[in-house]
Protein backbone atom coordinates (compact mmCIF):
# COMPACT_ATOMS: atom_id res chain seq x y z
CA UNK A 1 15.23 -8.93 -21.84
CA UNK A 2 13.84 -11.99 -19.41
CA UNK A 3 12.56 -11.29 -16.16
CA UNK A 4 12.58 -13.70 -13.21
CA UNK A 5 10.65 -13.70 -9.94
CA UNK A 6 12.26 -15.70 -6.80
CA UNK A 7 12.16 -15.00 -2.75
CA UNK A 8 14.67 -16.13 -0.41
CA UNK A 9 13.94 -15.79 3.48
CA UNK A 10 15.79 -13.37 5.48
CA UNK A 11 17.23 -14.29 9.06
CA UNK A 12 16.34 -10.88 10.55
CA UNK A 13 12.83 -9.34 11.58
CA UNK A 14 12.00 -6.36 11.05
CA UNK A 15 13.96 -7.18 7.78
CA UNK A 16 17.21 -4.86 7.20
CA UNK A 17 16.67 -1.77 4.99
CA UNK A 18 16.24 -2.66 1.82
CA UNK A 19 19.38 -0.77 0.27
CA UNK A 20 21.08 -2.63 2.26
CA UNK A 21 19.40 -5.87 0.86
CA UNK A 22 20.27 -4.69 -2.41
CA UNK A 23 23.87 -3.65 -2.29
CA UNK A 24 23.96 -7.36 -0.76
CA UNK A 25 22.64 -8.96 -3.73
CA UNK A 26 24.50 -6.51 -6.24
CA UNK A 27 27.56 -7.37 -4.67
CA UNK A 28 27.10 -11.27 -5.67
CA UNK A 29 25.89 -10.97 -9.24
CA UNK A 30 28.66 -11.27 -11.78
CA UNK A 31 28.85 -9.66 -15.03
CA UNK A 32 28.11 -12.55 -16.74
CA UNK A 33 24.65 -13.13 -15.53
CA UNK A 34 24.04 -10.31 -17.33
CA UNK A 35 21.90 -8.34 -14.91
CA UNK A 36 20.11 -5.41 -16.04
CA UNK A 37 18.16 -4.22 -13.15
CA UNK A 38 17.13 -5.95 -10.02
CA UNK A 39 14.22 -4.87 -7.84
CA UNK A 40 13.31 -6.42 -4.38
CA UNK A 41 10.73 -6.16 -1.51
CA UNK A 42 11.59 -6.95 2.39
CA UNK A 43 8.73 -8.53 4.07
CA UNK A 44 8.83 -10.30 7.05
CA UNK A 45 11.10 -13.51 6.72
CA UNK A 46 11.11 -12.67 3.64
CA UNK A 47 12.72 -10.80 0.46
CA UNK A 48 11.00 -11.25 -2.92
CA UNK A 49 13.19 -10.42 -5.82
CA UNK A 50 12.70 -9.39 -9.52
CA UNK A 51 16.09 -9.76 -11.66
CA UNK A 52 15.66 -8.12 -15.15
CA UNK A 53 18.64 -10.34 -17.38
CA UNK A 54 19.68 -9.69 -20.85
CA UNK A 55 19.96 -13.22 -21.41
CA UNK A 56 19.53 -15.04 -25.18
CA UNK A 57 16.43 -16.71 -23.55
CA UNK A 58 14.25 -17.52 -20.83
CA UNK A 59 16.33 -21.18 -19.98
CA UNK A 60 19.08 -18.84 -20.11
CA UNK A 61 17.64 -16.59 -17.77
CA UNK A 62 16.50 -18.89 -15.45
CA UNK A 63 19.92 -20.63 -14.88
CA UNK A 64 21.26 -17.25 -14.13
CA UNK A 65 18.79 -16.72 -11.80
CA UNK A 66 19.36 -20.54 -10.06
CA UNK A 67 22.67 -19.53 -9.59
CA UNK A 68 22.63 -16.01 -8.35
CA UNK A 69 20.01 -17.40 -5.56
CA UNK A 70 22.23 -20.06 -4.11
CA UNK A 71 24.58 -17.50 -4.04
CA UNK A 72 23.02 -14.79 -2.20
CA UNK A 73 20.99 -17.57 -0.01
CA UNK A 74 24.04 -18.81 1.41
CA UNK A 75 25.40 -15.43 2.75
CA UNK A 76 24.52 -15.37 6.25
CA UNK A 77 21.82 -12.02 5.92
CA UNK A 78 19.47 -14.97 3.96
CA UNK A 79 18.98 -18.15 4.96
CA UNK A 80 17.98 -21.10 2.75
């Protein structure tokens, strides 16, 4: 298992609940990233994400985590 650490800013503030930030991101990870676990924190302008990926290794990891942050940061909650 490979963790990865990214944030992505967040167009509201006070930042939505953060169950609502999650089903957000679960909603845009695919089975093939291979996702184990994801746990996040809402700050202001902020959310700061931890993805847990049962990837083969870390390079591995880290694409899946390139791609599953341009995904959520182009949904209109996040911004770039």
């Amino acid at each position: 298992m490979h963790i990865t650490i990214f944030t992505v800013g967040i167009r509201h503030n006070p930042p939505p609940d953060e169950a609502l930030l999650l089903d957000a991101m679960w909603a845009h990870i695919r089975p093939e990233d291979r996702v184990e676990h994801v746990r996040i924190r809402a700050g202001p302008g902020q959310l700061s994400v931890a993805l847990f990926l049962l990837a083969p290794d870390q390079r591995h990891a880290q694409k899946s985590t390139d791609e599953i942050r341009q995904r959520i940061a182009d949904l209109p909650l996040f911004r770039n």
